[in-house]
C-alpha atoms as a PDB file:
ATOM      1  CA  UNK A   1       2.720  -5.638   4.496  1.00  0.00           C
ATOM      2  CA  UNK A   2       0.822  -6.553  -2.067  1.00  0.00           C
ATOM      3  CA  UNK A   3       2.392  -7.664  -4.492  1.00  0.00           C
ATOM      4  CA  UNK A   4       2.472  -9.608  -7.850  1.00  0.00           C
ATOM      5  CA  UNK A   5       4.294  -8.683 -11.119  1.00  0.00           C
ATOM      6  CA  UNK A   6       7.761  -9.676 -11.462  1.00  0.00           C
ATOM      7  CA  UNK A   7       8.565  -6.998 -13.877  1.00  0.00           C
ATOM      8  CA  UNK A   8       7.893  -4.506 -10.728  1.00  0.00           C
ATOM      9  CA  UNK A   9      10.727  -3.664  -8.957  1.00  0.00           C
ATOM     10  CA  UNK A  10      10.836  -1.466  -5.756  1.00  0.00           C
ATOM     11  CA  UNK A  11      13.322   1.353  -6.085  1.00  0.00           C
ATOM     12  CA  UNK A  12      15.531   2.672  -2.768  1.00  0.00           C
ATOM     13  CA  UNK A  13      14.115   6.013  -1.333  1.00  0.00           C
ATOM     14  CA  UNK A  14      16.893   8.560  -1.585  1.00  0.00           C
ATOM     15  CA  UNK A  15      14.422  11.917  -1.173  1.00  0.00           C
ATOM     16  CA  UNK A  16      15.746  14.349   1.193  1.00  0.00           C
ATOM     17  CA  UNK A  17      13.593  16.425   3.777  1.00  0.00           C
ATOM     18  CA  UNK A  18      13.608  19.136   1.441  1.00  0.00           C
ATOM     19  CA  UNK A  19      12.176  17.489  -1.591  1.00  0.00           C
ATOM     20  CA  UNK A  20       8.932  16.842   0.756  1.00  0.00           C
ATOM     21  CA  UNK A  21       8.189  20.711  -0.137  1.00  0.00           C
ATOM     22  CA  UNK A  22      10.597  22.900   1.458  1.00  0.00           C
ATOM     23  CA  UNK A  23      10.274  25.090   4.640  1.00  0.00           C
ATOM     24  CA  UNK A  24       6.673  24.621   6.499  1.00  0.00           C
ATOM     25  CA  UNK A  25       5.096  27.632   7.215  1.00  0.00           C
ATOM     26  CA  UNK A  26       4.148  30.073   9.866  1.00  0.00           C
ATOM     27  CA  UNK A  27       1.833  27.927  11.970  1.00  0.00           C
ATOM     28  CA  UNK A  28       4.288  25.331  12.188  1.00  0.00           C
ATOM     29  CA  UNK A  29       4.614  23.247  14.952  1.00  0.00           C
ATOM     30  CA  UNK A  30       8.005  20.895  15.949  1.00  0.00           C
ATOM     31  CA  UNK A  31       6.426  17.648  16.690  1.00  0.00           C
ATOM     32  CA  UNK A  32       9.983  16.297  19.240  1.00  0.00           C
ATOM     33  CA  UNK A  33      13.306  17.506  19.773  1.00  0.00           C
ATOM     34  CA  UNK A  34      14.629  17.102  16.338  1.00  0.00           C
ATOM     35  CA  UNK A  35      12.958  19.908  15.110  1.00  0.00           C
ATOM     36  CA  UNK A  36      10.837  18.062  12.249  1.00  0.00           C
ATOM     37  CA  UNK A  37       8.090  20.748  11.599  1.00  0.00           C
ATOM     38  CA  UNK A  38       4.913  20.241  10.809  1.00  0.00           C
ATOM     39  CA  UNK A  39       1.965  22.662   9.090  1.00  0.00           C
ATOM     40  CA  UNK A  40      -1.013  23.455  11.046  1.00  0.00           C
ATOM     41  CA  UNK A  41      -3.038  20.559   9.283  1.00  0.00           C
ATOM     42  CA  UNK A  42      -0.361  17.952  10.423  1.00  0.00           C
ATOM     43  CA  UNK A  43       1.730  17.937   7.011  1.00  0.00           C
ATOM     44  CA  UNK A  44       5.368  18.138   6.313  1.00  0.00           C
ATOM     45  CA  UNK A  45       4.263  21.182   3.834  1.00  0.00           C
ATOM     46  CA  UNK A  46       1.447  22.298   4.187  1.00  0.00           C
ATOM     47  CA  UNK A  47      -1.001  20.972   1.216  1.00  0.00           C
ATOM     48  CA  UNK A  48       0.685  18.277   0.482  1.00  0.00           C
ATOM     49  CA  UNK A  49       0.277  14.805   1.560  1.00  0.00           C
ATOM     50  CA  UNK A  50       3.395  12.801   0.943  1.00  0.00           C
ATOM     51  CA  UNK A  51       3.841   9.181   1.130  1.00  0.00           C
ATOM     52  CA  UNK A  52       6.113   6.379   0.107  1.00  0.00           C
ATOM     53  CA  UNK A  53       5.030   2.370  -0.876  1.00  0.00           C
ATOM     54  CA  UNK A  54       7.013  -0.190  -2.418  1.00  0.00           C
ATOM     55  CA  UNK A  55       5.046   0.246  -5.466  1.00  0.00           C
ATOM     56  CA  UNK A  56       5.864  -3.464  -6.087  1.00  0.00           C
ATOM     57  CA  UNK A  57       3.451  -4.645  -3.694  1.00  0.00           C
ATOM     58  CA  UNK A  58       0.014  -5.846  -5.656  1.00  0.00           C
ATOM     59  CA  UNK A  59      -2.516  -5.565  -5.118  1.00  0.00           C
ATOM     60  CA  UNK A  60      -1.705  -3.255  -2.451  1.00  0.00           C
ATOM     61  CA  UNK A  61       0.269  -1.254  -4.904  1.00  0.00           C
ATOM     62  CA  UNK A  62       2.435  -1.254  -7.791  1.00  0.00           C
ATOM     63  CA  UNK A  63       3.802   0.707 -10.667  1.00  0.00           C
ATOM     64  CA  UNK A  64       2.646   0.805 -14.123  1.00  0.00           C
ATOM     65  CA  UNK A  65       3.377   3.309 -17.530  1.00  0.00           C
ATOM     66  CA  UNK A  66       0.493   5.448 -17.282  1.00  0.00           C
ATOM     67  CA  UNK A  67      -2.509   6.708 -15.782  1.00  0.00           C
ATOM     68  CA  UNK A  68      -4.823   4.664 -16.238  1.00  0.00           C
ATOM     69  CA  UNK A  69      -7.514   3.051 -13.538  1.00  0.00           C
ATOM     70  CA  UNK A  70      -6.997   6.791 -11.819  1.00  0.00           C
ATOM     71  CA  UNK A  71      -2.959   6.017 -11.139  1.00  0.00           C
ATOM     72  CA  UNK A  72      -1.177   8.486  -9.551  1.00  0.00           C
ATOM     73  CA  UNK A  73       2.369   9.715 -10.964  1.00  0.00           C
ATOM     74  CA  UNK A  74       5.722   8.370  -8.635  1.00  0.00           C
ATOM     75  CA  UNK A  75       7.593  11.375  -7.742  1.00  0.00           C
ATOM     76  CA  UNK A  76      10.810  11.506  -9.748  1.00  0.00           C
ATOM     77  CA  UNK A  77       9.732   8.916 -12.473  1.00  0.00           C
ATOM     78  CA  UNK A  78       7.768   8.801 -15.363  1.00  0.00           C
ATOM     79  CA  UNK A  79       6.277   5.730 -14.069  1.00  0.00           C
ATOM     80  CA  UNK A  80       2.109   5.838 -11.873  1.00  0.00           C
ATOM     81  CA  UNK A  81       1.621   3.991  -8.725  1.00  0.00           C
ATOM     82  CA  UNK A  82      -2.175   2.361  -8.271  1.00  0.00           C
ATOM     83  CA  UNK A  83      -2.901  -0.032  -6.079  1.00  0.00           C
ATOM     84  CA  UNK A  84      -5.217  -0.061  -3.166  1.00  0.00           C
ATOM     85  CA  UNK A  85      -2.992   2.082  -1.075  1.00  0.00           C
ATOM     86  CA  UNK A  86      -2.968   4.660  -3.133  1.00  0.00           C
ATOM     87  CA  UNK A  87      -6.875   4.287  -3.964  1.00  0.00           C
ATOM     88  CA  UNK A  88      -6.982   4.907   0.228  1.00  0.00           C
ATOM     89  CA  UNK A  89      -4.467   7.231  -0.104  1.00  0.00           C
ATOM     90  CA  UNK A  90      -7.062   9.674  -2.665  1.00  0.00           C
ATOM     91  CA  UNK A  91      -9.693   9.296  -0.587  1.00  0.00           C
ATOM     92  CA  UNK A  92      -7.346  10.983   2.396  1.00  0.00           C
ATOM     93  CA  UNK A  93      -6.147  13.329  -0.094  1.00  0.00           C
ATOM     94  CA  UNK A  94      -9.307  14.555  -1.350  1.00  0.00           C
ATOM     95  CA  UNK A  95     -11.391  14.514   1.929  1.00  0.00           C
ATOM     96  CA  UNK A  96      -8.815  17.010   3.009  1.00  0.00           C
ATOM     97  CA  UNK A  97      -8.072  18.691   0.287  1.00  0.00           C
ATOM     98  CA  UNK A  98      -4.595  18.142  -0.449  1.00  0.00           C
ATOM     99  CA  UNK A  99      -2.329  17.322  -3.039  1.00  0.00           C
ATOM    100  CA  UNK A 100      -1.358  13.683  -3.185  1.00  0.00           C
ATOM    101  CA  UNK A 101       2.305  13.139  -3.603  1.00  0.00           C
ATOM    102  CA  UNK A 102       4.136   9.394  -3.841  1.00  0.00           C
ATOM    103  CA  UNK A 103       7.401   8.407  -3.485  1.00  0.00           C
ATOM    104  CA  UNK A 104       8.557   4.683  -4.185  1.00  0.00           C
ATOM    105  CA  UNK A 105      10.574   2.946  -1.026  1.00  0.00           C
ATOM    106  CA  UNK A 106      11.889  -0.104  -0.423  1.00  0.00           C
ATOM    107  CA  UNK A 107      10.051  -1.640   2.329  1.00  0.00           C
ATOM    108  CA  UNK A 108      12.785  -1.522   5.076  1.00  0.00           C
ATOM    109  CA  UNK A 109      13.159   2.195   4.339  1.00  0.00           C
ATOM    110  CA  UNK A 110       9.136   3.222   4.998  1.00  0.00           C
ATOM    111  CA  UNK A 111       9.900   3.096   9.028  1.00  0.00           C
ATOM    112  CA  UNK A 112      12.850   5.135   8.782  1.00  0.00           C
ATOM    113  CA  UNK A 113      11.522   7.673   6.265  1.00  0.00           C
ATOM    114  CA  UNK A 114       8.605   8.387   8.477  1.00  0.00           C
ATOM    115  CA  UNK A 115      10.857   8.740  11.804  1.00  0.00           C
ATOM    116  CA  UNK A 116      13.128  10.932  10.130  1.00  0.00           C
ATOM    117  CA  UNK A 117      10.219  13.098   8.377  1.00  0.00           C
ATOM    118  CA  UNK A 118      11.323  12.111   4.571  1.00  0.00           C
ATOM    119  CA  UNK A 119       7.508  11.867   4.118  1.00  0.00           C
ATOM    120  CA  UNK A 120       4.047  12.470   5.909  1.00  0.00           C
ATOM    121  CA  UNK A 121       2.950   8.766   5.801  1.00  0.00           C
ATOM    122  CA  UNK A 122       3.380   5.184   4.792  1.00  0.00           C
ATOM    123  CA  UNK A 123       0.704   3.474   3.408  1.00  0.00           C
ATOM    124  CA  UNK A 124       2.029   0.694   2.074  1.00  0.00           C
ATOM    125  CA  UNK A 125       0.133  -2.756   3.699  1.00  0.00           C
ATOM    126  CA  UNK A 126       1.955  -1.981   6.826  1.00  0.00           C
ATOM    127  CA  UNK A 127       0.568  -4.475   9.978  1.00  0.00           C
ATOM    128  CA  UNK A 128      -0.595  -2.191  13.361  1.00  0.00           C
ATOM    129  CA  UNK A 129       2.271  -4.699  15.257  1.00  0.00           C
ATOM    130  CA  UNK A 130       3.546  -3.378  18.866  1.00  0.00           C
ATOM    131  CA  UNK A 131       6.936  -3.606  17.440  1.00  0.00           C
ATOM    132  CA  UNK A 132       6.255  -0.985  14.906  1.00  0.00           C
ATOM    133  CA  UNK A 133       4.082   1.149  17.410  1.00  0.00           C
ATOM    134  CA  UNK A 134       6.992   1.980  19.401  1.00  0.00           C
ATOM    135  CA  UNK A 135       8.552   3.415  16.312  1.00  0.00           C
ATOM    136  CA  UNK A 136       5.853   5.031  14.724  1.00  0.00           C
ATOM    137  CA  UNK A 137       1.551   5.974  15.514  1.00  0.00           C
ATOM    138  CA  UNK A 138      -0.480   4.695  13.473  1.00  0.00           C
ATOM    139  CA  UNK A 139      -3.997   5.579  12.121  1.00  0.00           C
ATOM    140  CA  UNK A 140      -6.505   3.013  11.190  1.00  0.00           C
ATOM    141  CA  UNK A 141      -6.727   0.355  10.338  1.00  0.00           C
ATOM    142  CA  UNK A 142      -7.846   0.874   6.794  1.00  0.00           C
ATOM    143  CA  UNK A 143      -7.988  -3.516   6.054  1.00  0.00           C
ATOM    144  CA  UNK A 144      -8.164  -6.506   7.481  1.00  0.00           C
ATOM    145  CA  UNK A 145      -5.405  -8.913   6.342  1.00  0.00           C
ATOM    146  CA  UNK A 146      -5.444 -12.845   7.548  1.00  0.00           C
ATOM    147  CA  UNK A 147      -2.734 -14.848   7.037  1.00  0.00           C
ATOM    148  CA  UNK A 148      -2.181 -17.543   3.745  1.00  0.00           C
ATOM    149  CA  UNK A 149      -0.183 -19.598   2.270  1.00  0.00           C
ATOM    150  CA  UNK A 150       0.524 -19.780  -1.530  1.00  0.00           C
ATOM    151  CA  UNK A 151       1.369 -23.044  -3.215  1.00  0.00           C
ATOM    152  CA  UNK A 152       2.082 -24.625  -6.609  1.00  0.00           C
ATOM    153  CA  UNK A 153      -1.469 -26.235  -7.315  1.00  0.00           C
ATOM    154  CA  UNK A 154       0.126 -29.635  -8.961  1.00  0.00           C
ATOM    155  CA  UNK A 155       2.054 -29.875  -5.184  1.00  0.00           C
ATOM    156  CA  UNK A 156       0.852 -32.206  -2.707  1.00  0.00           C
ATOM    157  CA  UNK A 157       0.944 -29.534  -0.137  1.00  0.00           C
ATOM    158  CA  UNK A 158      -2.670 -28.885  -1.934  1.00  0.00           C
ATOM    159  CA  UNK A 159      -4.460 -31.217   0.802  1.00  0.00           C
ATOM    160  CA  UNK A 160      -2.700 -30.088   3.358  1.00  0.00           C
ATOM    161  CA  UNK A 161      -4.914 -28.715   6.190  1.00  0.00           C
ATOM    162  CA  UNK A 162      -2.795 -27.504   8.687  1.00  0.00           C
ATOM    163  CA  UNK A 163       0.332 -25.647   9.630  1.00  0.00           C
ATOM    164  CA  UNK A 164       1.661 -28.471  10.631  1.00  0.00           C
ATOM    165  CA  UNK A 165       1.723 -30.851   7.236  1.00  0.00           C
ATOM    166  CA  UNK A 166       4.129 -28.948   5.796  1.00  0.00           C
ATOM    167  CA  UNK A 167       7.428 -30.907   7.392  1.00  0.00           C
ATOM    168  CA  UNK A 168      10.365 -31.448   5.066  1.00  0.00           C
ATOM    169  CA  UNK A 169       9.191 -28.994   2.879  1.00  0.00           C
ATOM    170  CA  UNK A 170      11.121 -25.211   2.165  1.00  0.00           C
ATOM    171  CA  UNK A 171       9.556 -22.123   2.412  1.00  0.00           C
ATOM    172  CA  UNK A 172      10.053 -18.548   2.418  1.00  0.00           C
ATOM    173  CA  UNK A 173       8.362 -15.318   2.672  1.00  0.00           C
ATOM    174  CA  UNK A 174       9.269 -11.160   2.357  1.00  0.00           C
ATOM    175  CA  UNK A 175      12.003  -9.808   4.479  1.00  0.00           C
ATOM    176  CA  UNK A 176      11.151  -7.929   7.416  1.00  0.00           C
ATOM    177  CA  UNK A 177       7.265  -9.346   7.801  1.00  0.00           C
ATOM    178  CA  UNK A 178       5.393 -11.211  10.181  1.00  0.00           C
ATOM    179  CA  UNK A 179       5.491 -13.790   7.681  1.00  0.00           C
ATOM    180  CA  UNK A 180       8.627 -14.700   7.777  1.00  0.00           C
ATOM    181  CA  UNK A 181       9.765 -14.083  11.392  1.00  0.00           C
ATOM    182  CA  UNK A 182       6.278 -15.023  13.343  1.00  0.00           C
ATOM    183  CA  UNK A 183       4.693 -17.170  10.934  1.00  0.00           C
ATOM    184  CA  UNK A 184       7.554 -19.264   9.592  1.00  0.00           C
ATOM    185  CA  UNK A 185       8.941 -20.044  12.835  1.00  0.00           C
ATOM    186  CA  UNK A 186       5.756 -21.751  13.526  1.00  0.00           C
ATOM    187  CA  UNK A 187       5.861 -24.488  11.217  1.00  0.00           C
ATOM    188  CA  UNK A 188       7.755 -27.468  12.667  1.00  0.00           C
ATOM    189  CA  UNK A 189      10.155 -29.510  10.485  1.00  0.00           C
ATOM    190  CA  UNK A 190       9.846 -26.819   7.439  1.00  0.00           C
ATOM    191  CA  UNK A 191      13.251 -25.396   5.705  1.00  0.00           C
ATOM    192  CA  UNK A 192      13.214 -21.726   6.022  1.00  0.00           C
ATOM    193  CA  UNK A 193      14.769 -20.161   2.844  1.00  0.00           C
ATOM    194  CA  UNK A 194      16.256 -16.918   2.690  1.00  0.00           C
ATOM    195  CA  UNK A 195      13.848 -14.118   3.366  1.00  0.00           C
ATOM    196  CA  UNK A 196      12.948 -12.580  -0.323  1.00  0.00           C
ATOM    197  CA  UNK A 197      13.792  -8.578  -0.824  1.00  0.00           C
ATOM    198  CA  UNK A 198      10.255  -7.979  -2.291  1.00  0.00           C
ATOM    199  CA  UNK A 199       6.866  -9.618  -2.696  1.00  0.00           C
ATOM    200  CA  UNK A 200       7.375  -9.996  -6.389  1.00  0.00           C
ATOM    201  CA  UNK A 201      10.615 -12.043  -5.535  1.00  0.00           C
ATOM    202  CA  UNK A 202       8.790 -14.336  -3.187  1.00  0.00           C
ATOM    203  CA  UNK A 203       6.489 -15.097  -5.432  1.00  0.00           C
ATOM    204  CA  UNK A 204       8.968 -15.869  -7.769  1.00  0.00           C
ATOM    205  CA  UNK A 205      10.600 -18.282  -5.592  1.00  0.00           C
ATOM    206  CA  UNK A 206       7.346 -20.227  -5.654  1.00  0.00           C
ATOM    207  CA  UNK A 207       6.611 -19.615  -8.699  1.00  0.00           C
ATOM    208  CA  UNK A 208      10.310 -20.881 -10.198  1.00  0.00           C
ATOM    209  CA  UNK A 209      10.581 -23.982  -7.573  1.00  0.00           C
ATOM    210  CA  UNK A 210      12.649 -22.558  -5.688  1.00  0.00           C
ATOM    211  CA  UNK A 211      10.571 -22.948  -2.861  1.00  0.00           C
ATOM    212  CA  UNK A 212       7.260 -25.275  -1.997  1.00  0.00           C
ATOM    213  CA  UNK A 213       5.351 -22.141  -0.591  1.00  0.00           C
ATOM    214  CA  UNK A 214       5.226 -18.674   0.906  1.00  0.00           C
ATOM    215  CA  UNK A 215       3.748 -17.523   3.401  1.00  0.00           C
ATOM    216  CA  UNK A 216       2.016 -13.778   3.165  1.00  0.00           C
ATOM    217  CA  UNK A 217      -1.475 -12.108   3.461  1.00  0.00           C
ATOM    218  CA  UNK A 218      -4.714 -13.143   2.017  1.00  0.00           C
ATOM    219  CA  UNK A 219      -4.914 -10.096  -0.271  1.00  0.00           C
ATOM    220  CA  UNK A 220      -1.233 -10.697  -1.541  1.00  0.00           C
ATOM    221  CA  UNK A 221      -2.775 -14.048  -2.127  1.00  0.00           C
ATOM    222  CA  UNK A 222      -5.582 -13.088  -3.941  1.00  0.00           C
ATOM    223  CA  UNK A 223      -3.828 -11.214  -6.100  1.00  0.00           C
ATOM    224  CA  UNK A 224      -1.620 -13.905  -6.834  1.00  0.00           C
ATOM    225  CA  UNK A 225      -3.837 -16.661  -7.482  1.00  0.00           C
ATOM    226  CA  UNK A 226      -5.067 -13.749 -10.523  1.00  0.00           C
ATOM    227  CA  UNK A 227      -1.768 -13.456 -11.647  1.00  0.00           C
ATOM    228  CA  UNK A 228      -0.147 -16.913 -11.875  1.00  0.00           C
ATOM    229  CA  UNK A 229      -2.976 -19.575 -12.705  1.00  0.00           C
ATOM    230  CA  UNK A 230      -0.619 -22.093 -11.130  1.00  0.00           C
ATOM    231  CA  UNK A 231      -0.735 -21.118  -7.709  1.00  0.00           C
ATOM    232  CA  UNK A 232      -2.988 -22.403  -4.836  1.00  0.00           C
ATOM    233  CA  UNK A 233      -4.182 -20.470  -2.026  1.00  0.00           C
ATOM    234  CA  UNK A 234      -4.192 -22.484   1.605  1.00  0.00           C
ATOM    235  CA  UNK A 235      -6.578 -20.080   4.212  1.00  0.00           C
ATOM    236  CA  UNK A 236      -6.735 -22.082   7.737  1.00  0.00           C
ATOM    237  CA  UNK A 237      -7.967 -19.246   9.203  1.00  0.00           C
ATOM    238  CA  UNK A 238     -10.192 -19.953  12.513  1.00  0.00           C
ATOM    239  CA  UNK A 239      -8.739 -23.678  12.500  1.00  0.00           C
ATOM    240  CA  UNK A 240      -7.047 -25.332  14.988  1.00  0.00           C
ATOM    241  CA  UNK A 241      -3.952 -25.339  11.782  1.00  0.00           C
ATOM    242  CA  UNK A 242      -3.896 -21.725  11.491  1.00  0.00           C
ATOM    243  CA  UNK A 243      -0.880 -19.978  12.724  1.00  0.00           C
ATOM    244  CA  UNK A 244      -1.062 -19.510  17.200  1.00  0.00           C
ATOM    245  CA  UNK A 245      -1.176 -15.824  18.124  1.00  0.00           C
ATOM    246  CA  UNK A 246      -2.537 -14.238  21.446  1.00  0.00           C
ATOM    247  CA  UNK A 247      -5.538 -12.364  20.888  1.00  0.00           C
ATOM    248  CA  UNK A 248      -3.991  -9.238  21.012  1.00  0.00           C
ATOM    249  CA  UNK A 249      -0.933 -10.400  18.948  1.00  0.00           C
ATOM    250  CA  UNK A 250      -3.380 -11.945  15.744  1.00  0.00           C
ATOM    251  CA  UNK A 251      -5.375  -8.521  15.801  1.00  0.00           C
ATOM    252  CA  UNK A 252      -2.017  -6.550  15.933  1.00  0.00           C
ATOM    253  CA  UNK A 253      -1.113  -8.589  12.743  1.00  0.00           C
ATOM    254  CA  UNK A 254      -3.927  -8.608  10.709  1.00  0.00           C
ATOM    255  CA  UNK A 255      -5.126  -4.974  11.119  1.00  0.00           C
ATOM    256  CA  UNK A 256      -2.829  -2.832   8.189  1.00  0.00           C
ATOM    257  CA  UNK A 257      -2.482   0.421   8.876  1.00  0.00           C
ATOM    258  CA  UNK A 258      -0.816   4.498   8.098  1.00  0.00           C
ATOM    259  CA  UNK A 259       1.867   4.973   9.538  1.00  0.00           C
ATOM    260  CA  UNK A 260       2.964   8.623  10.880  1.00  0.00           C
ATOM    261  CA  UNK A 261       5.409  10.432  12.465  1.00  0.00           C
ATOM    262  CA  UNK A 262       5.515   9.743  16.886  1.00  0.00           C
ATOM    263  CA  UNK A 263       3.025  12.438  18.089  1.00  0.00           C
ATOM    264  CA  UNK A 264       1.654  13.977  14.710  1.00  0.00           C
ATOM    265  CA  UNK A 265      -1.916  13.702  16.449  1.00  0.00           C
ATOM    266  CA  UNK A 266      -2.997  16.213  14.022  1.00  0.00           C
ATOM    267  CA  UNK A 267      -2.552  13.976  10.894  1.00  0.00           C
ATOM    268  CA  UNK A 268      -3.724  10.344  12.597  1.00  0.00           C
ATOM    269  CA  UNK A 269      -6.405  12.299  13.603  1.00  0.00           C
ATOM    270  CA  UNK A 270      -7.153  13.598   9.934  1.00  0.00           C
ATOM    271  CA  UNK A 271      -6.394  10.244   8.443  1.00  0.00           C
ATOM    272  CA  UNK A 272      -9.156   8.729  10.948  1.00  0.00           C
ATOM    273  CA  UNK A 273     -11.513  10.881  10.441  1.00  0.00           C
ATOM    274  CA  UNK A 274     -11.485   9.251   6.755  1.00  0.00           C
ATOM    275  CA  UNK A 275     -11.174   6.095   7.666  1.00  0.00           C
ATOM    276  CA  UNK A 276     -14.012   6.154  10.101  1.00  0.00           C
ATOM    277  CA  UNK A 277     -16.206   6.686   7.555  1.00  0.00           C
ATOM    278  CA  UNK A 278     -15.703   3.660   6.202  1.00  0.00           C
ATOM    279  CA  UNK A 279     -16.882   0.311   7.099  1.00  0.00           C
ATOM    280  CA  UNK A 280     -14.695  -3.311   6.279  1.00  0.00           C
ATOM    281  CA  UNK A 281     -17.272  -3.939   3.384  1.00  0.00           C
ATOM    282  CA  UNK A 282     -15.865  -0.576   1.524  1.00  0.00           C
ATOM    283  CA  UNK A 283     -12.314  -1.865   2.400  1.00  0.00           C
ATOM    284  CA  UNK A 284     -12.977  -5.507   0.840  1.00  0.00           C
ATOM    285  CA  UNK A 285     -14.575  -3.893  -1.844  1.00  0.00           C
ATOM    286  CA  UNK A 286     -11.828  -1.564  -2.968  1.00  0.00           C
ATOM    287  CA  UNK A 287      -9.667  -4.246  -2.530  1.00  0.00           C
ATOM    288  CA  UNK A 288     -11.238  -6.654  -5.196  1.00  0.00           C
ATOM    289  CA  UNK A 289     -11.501  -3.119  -7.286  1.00  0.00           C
ATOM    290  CA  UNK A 290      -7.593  -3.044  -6.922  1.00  0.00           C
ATOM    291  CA  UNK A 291      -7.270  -7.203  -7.284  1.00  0.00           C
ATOM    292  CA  UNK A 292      -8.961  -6.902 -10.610  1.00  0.00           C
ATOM    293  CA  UNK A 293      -7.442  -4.468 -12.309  1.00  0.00           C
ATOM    294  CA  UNK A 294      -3.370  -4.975 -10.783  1.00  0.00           C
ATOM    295  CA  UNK A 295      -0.697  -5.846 -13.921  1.00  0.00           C
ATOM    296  CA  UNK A 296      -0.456  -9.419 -14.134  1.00  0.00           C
ATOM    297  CA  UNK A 297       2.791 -10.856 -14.730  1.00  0.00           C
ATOM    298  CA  UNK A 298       4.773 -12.935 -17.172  1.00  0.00           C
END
């Protein structure tokens, strides 16, 4: 599952198969009965890694005018995505050798575009959940993301030190997250608001009054708290106020991962073999990297 500037705005993928590079060639393989073809190295064209984010998402990624910071042009825009998913996304890219190509999605659209082989991967703050696994394999995880809450530091909700203190209050979170259909749920006597479209919008909400909180992911958080001087984060991680998931079900949700098409072993197996090399100190460190130098909003 970002995300700060509220000039950012995710666009709506509409890339065809064909715009991912065209025919694969003659070591392709068809990775399931709808006759998506792969390259021998696991890619749509061979070459060329291709992947979508919101590019709306800070500090996870996000869109800015130029290149700066090492950004990487959006496919079809004169705009540059950077962000950490895209500094993970390099590292892939160059360990392997390939091109590095991006294409801004709207977040309910990264699922789909990998099923239907729009792109090669999503990386775009995606959590490993089972739901998702049965639609898509993933590789990683490539972060560790615990769950926050963001609130307006002059609200009373600043001494709050559980889930549970929140009652009579009205919160919200982005559509189509753990946030806001496991984590919400969880807080007794709150007012769930209408789910936002993007992370910018949610932290708009918050940021506006339109809501007391939002619920998201300690990076998103982070990167908030750097962006609006206003805001507050709330971390009960490891309390007895934090938000109740199995075992299985919290490690599900905080590991973020790159998603790929059902079967492409090849290209998890690339991906990991990047990834591996890595330990969760070079993950927390690229993520500051990307915390400190995101667009801060106005």
């Amino acid at each position: 599952m970002r995300k700060i500037t509220t000039a950012l705005l995710a666009g709506v993928l509409s890339v065809s198969l064909a715009a991912c590079g065209g025919s694969a060639s003659s070591t392709s393989t068809s990775t399931d009965s709808e006759n998506v073809t792969v390259s021998a190295d696991g890619l749509l064209n061979d070459g060329v890694f291709t992947i979508s984010m919101e590019c709306a998402y800070a500090p996870y990624n996000w869109a800015q005018t130029d290149d700066s910071n090492g950004a990487v042009p959006i496919d079809g825009t004169n705009e540059y995505a950077n962000g950490y998913d895209v500094m993970i996304a390099k590292k892939i890219a160059e360990a392997n050798g390939w091109d590095l190509k991006i294409i801004r999605s709207d977040w309910d659209s990264l699922v789909p575009a990998v099923q239907t082989g729009k792109i090669d991967a999503a990386i775009a703050g995606q959590s490993m959940t089972a739901d998702r696994r049965e639609e898509v394999d993933f590789a990683g995880p490539y972060y560790y993301a615990s769950f926050a809450i963001l609130v307006k530091s002059d609200s009373d909700l600043t001494s709050a030190k559980s889930i549970n203190d929140f009652s009579g209050k009205t919160g919200t979170a982005q559509i189509a997250t753990i946030w806001y259909e496991n984590c919400l749920p969880q807080m007794e006597g709150v007012t769930i608001a209408t789910a936002s479209e993007t992370a910018p919008a949610m932290l708009m909400a918050l940021e506006t009054n339109a809501v007391d909180f939002v619920v998201t992911d300690l990076p998103t958080a982070m990167g908030a708290v750097e962006a609006y001087d206003d805001m507050t984060i709330l971390d009960f991680t490891g309390t007895d106020g934090d938000f109740q998931f199995s075992e299985q079900e919290r490690e599900e949700n905080v590991n973020i991962g790159v998603s790929v098409r059902k079967g492409n072993t090849v290209l998890v197996d690339k991906i990991n073999a990047v990834l591996n090399e890595m330990s969760e100190e070079d993950f927390n460190e690229l993520m500051n990297e990307a915390i400190q130098i995101q667009p801060v909003g106005e």
